[in-house]
Protein backbone atom coordinates (compact mmCIF):
# COMPACT_ATOMS: atom_id res chain seq x y z
CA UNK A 1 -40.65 -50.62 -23.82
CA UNK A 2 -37.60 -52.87 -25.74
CA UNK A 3 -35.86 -55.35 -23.51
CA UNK A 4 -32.75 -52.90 -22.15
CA UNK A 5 -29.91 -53.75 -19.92
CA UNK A 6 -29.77 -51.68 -16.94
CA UNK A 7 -33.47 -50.72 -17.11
CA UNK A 8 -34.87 -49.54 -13.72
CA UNK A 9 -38.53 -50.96 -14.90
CA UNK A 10 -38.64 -52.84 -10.97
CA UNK A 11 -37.35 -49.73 -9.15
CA UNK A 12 -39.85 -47.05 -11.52
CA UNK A 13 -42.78 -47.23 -8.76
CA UNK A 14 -40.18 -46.21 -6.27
CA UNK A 15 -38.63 -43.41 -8.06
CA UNK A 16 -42.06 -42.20 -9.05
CA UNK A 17 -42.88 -42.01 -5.22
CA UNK A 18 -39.82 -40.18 -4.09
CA UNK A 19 -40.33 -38.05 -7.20
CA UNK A 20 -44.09 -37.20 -5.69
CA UNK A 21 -42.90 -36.66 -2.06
CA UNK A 22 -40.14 -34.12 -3.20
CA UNK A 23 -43.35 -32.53 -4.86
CA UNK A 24 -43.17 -32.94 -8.33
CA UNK A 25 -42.91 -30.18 -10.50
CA UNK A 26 -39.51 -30.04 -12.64
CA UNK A 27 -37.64 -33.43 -13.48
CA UNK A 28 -34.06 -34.05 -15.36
CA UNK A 29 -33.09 -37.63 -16.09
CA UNK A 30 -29.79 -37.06 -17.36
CA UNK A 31 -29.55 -40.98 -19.02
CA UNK A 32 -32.50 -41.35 -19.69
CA UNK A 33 -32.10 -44.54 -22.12
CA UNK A 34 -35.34 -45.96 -22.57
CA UNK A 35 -37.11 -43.16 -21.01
CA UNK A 36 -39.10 -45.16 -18.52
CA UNK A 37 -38.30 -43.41 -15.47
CA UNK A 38 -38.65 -40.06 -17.25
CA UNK A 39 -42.57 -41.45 -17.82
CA UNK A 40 -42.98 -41.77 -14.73
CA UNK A 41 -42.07 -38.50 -14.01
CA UNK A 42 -44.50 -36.79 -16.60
CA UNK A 43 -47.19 -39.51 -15.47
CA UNK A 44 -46.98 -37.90 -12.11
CA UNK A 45 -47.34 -34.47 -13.46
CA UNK A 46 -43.68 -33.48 -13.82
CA UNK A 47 -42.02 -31.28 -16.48
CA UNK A 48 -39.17 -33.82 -17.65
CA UNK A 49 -35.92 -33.01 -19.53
CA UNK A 50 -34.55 -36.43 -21.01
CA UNK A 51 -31.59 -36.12 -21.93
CA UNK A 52 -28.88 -39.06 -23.63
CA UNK A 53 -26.46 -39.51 -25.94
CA UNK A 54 -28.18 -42.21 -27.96
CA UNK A 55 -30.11 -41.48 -31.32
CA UNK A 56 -32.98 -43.97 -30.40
CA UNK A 57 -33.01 -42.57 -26.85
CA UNK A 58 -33.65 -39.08 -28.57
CA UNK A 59 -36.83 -40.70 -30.67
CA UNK A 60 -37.83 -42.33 -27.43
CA UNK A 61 -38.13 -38.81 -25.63
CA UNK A 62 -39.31 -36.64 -28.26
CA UNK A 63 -42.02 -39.44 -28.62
CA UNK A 64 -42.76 -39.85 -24.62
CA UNK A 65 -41.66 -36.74 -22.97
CA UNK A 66 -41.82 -33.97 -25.68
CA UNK A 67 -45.02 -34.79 -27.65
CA UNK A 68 -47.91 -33.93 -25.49
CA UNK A 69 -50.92 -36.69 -25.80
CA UNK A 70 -53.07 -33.79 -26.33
CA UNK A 71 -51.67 -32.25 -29.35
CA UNK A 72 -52.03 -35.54 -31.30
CA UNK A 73 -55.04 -36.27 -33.16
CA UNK A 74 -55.18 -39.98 -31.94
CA UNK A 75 -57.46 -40.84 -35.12
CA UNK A 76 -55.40 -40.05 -37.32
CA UNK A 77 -52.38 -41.65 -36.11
CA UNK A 78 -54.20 -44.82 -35.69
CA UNK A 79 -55.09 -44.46 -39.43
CA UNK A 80 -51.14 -43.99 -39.82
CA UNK A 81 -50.34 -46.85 -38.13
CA UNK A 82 -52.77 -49.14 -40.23
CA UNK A 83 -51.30 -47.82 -43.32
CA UNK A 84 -48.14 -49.00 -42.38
CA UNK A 85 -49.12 -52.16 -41.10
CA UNK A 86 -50.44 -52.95 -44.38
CA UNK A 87 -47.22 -51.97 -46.64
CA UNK A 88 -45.86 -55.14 -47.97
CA UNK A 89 -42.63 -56.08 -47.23
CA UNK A 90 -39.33 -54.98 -49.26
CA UNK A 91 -36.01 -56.74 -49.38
CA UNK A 92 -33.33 -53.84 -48.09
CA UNK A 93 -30.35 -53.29 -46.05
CA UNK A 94 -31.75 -54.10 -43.14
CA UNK A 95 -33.38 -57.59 -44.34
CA UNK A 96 -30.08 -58.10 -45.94
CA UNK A 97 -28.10 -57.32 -42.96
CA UNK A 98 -29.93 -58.11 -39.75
CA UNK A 99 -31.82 -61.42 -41.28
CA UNK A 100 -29.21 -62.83 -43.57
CA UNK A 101 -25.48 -61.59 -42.89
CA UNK A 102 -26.83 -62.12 -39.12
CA UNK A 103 -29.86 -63.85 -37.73
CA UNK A 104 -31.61 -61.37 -35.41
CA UNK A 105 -34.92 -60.95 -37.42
CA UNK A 106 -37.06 -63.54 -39.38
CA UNK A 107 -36.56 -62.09 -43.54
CA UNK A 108 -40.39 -61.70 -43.81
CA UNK A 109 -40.21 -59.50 -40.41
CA UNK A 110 -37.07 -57.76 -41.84
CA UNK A 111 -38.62 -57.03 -45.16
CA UNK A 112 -41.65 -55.28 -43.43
CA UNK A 113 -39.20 -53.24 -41.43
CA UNK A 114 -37.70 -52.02 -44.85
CA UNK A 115 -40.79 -51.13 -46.24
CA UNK A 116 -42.28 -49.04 -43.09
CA UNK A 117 -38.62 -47.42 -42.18
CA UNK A 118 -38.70 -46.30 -46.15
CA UNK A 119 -41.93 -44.82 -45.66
CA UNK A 120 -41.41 -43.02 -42.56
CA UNK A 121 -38.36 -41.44 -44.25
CA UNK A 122 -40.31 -39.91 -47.37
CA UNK A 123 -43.30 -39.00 -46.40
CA UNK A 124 -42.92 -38.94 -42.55
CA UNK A 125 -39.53 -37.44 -41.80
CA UNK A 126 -40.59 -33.76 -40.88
CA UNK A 127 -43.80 -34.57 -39.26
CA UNK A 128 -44.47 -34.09 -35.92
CA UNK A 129 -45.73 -37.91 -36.03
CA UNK A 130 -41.82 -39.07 -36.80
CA UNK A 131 -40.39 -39.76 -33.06
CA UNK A 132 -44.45 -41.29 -32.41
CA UNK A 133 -44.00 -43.61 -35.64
CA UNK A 134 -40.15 -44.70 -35.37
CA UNK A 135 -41.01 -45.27 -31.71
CA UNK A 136 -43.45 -48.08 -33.11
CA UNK A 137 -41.55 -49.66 -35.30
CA UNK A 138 -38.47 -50.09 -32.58
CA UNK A 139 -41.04 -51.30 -30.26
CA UNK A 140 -42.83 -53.83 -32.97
CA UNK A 141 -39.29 -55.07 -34.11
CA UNK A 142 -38.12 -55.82 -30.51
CA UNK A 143 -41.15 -57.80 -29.61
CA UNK A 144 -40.09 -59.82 -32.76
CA UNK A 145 -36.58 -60.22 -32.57
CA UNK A 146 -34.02 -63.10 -31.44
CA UNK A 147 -31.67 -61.93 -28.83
CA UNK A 148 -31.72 -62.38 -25.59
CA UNK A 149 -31.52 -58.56 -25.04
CA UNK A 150 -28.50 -57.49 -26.22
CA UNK A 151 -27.52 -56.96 -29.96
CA UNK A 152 -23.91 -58.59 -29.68
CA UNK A 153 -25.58 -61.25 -30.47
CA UNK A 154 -28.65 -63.36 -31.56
CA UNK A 155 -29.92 -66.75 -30.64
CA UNK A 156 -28.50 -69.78 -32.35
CA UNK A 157 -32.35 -71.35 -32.63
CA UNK A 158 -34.67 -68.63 -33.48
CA UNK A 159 -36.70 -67.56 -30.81
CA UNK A 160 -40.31 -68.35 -30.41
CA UNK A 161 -40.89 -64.63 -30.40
CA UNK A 162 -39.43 -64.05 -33.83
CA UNK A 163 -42.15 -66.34 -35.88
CA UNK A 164 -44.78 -63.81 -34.75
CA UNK A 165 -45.52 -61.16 -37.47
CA UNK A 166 -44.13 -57.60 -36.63
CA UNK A 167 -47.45 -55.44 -35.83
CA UNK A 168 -47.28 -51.51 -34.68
CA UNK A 169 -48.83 -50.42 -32.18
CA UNK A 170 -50.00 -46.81 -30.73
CA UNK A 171 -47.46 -45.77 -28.16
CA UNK A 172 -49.14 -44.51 -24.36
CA UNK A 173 -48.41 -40.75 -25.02
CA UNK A 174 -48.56 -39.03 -21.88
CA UNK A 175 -50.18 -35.31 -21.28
CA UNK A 176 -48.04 -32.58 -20.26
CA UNK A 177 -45.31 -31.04 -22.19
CA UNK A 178 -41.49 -31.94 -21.41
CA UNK A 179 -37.80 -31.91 -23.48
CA UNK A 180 -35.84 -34.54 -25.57
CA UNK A 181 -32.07 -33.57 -25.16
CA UNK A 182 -29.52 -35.58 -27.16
CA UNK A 183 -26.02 -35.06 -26.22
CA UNK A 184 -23.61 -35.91 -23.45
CA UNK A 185 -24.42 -35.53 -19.71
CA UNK A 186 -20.60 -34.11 -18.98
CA UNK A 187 -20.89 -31.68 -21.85
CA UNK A 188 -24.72 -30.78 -20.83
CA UNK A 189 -25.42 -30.73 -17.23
CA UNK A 190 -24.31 -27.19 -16.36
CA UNK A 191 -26.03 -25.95 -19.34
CA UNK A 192 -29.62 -27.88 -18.78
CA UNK A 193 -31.15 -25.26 -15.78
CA UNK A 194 -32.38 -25.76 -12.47
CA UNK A 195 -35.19 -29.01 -10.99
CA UNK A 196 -36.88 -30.04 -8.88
CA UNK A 197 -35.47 -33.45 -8.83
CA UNK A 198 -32.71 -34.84 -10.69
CA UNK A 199 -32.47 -38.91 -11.59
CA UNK A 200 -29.27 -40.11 -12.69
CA UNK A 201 -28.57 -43.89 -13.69
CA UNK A 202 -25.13 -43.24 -15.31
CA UNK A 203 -23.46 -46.06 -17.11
CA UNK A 204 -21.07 -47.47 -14.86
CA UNK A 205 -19.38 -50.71 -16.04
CA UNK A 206 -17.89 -52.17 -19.46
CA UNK A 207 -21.31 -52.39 -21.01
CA UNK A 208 -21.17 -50.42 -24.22
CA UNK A 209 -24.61 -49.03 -25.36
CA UNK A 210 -23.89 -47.76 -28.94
CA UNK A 211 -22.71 -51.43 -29.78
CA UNK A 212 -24.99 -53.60 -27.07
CA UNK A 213 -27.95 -51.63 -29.74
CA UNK A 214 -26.39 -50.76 -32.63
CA UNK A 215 -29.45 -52.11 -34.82
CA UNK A 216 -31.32 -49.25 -33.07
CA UNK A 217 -28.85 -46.94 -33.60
CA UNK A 218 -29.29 -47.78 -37.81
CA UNK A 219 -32.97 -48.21 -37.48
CA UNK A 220 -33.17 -44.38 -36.59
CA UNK A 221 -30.64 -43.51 -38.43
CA UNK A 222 -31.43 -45.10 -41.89
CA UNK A 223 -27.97 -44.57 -43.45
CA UNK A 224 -26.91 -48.51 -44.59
CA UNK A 225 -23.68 -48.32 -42.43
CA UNK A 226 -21.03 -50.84 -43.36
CA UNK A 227 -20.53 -53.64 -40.72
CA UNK A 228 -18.22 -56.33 -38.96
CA UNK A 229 -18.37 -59.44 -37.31
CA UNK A 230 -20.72 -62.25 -36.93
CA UNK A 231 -22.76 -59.46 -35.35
CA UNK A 232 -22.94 -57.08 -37.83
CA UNK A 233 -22.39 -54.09 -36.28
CA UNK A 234 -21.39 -50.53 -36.82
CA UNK A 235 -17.92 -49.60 -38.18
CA UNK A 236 -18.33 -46.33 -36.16
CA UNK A 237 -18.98 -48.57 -32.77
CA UNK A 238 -14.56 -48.10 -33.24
CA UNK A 239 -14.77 -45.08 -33.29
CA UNK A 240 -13.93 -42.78 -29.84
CA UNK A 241 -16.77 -40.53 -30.56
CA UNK A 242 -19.15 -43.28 -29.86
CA UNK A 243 -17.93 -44.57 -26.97
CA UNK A 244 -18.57 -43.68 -23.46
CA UNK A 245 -16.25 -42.19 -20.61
CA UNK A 246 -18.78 -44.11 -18.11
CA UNK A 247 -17.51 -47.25 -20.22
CA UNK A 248 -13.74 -46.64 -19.02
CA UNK A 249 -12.53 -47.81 -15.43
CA UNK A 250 -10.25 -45.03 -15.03
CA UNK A 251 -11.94 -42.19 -16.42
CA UNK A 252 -15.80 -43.39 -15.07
CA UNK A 253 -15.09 -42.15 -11.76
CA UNK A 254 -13.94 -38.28 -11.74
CA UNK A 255 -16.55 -37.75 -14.74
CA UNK A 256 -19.43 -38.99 -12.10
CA UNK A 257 -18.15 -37.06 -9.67
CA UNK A 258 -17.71 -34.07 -11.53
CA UNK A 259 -21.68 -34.57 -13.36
CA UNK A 260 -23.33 -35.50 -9.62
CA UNK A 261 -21.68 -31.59 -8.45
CA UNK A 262 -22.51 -30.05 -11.60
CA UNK A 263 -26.67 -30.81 -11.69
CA UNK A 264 -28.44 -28.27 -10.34
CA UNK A 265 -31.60 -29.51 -8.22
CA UNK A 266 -33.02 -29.62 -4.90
CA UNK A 267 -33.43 -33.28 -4.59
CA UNK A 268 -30.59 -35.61 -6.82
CA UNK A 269 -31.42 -38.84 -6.76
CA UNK A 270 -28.69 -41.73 -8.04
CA UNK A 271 -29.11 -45.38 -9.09
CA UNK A 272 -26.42 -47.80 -8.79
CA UNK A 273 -25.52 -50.93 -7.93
CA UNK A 274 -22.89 -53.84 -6.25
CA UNK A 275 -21.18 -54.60 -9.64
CA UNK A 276 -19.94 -50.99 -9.86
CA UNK A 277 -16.38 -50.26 -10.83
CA UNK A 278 -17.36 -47.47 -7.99
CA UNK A 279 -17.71 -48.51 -4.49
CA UNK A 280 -21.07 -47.09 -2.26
CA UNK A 281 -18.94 -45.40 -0.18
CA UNK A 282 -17.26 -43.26 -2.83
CA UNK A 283 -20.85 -42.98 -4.22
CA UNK A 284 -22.11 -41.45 -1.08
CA UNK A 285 -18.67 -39.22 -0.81
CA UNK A 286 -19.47 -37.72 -4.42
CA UNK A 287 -23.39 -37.15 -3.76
CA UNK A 288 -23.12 -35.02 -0.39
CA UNK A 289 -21.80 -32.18 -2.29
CA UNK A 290 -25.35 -31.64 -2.46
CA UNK A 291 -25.79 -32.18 1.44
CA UNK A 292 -27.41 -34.99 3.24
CA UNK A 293 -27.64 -38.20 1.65
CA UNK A 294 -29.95 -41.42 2.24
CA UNK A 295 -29.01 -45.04 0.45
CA UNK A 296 -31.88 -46.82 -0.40
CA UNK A 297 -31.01 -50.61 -0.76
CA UNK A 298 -33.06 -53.37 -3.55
CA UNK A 299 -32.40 -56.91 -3.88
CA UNK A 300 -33.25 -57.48 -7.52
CA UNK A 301 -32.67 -60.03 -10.53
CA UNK A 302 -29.65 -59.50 -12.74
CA UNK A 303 -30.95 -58.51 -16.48
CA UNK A 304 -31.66 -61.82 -18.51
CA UNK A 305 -28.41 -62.04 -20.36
CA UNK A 306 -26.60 -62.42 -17.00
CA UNK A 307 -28.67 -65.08 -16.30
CA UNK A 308 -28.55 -67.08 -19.01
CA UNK A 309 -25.06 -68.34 -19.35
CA UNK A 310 -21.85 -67.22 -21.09
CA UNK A 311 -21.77 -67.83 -24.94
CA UNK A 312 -19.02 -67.68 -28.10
CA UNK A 313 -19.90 -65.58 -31.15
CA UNK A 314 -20.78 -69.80 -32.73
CA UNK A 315 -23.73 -69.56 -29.65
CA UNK A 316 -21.89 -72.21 -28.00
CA UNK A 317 -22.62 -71.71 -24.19
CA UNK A 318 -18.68 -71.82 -22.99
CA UNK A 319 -19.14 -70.49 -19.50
CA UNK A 320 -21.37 -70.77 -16.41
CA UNK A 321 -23.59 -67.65 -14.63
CA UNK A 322 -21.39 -66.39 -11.37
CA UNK A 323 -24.86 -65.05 -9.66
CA UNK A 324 -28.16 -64.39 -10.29
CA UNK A 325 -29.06 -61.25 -8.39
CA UNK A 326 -27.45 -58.47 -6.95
CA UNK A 327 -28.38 -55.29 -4.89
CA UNK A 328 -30.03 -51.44 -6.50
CA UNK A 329 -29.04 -49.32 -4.65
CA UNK A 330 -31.03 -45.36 -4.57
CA UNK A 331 -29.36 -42.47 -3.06
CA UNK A 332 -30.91 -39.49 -2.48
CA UNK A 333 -29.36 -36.33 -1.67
CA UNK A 334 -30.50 -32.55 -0.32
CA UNK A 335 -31.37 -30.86 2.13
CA UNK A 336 -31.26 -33.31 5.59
CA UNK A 337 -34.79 -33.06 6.90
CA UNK A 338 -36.16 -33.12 3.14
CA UNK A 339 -34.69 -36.27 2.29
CA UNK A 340 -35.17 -38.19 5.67
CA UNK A 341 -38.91 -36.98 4.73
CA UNK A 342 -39.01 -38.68 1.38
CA UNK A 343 -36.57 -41.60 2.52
CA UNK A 344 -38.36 -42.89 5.45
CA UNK A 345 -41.13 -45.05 3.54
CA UNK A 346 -38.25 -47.26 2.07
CA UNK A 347 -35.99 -47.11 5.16
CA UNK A 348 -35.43 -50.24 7.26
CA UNK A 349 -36.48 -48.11 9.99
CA UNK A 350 -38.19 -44.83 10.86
CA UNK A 351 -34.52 -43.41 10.10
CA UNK A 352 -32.99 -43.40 6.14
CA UNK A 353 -30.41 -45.93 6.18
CA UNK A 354 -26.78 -43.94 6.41
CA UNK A 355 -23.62 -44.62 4.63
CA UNK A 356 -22.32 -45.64 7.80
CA UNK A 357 -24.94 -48.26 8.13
CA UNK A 358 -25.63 -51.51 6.72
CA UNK A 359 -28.60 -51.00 4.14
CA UNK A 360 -31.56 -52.44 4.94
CA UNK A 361 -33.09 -54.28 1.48
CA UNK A 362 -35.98 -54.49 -0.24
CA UNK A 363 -37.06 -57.13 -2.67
CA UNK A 364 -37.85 -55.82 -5.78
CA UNK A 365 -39.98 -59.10 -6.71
């Protein structure tokens, strides 16, 4: 999967457990972003709805949770694959824009993205191979690229990565069926039915997804948008429309509550963590809507750009890192003797660990 701030690839073996002991069956992740939680989900059998607001998160689930492995004639997609891997490059937008104007892609890797993202458009664009292909090429340019994770902005040096040619590869389609939902979670989540078990890993600071990948966001949608900044990205990244309430400090609050007591499940299970703009107490407040309610506590790395250092728009480093690691927290919510059931294992006790408790913590690595 692309490097992705926020992403719960650490706490994914625990989720996948909890998921299991609720006993499977139907899953919502209601942000999903890269979709790797919703994987797990499917991988364990469950019937996922994904659902986000991002275009690339949309690909990412129609490609991992709504195309069934089994449907797919694996042959012929590898076939696919090589013929794209052998296009040769073309000088467009994107080399123009991404490897020139700004300098997150090597031109010869840029000029191969062209030349693939042209093809998928006319001859690809109403196959059911689309989300599989574009999926690819995300992946292959991310393994490539020059950032340290975030596409505010690129490395002054180019990174050891990006001399590598760009190569697809076949994605791990899963079997099962399952939904790709595109669309926002406040808008949606009365709408989306009833689960099993519903994962939620809102947005809950200042970090701005439509911006932190816009080159994503033009990479599915192909439309040459016109730019700003040293970073080059999207004059609609303004706009309101593309912005998120979970982004605000005021608003972030009373739209989680209201989203938490809107999903519909037996089991809701939250991720959050210590650099919230919402404390755990409130957290645990909004969740027992849905009854009893069990925190789960992970110490874990902060994501790579936090770790790095603070740096100008030049790439000058101009500030120091205030802490490398921080806690993940995982409530889960229900009925009382159903979630002290599936809470236990990960409990500093035989007990779940209470709101009223200190958290017991795992390490994560």
């Amino acid at each position: 999967m692309i490097k992705y701030i926020g992403s719960k690839r650490r706490l994914v073996p625990v989720l996948g457990e909890l998921f299991t002991a609720a006993g499977g069956g139907t899953a919502l992740d209601l942000f999903t972003g890269t979709t790797r939680v919703a994987q797990e989900f499917k991988r364990r059998q469950g019937v996922v709805t994904a659902v986000d607001t991002a275009r690339y998160s949309e690909v990412f689930a129609q490609c991992y949770v709504g195309t069934p492995s089994e449907v797919v004639d694996k042959d012929a997609l590898l076939e696919t694959l090589r013929t794209l891997n052998d296009l040769p490059g073309r000088d467009g937008y994107f080399t123009e824009v991404f490897c020139r104007q700004s300098r997150y892609f090597q031109p010869f890797n840029g000029e191969r993205v062209d030349a693939i993202r042209d093809r998928l458009e006319d001859q690809y664009r109403e196959s059911p191979l689309f989300p599989i292909l574009l999926t690819s090429l995300i992946e292959a340019a991310d393994r490539v690229d020059s950032t340290a994770g975030l596409q505010m902005a690129y490395i002054k040096a180019w990174a050891a990565r990006s001399f590598k040619p760009l190569e697809l590869r076949l994605p791990d389609l899963l079997p099962g069926p399952g939904r790709a939902v595109r669309g926002d979670a406040c808008s949606l989540v009365d709408s989306l039915g009833t689960f099993d078990v519903a994962y939620l890993d809102p947005p809950y600071n200042q970090h701005h997804y439509f911006t932190n990948y816009h080159i994503w966001e033009t990479l599915v949608a192909w439309d040459a948008p016109e730019h700003y900044g040293i970073a080059c990205k999207r004059v609609d990244s303004r706009d309101d429309s593309t912005k998120s309430v979970f982004n605000l400090t005021r608003q972030m609050p009373p739209a989680l509550r209201q989203v938490i007591a809107d999903v519909d499940a037996r089991f809701v299970i939250v991720s959050y963590n210590d650099e919230s703009w919402v404390s755990l107490e409130q957290l645990v407040e909004m969740c027992e809507v849905h009854g009893y309610v069990a925190v789960l506590a992970f110490d874990s790395k902060r994501y790579v750009g936090a770790q790095i250092g603070i740096y100008n728009p030049s790439g000058d480093k101009v500030g120091k890192v205030s802490h490398l690691r921080n806690l993940e927290y995982v409530l889960v919510a229900g009925a009382e003797r159903d979630v002290k059931r599936v809470a236990a294992p990960y409990s500093a006790s035989s007990e779940p660990i209470l709101s009223s408790q200190a958290p017991g913590q795992t390490s994560l690595f």
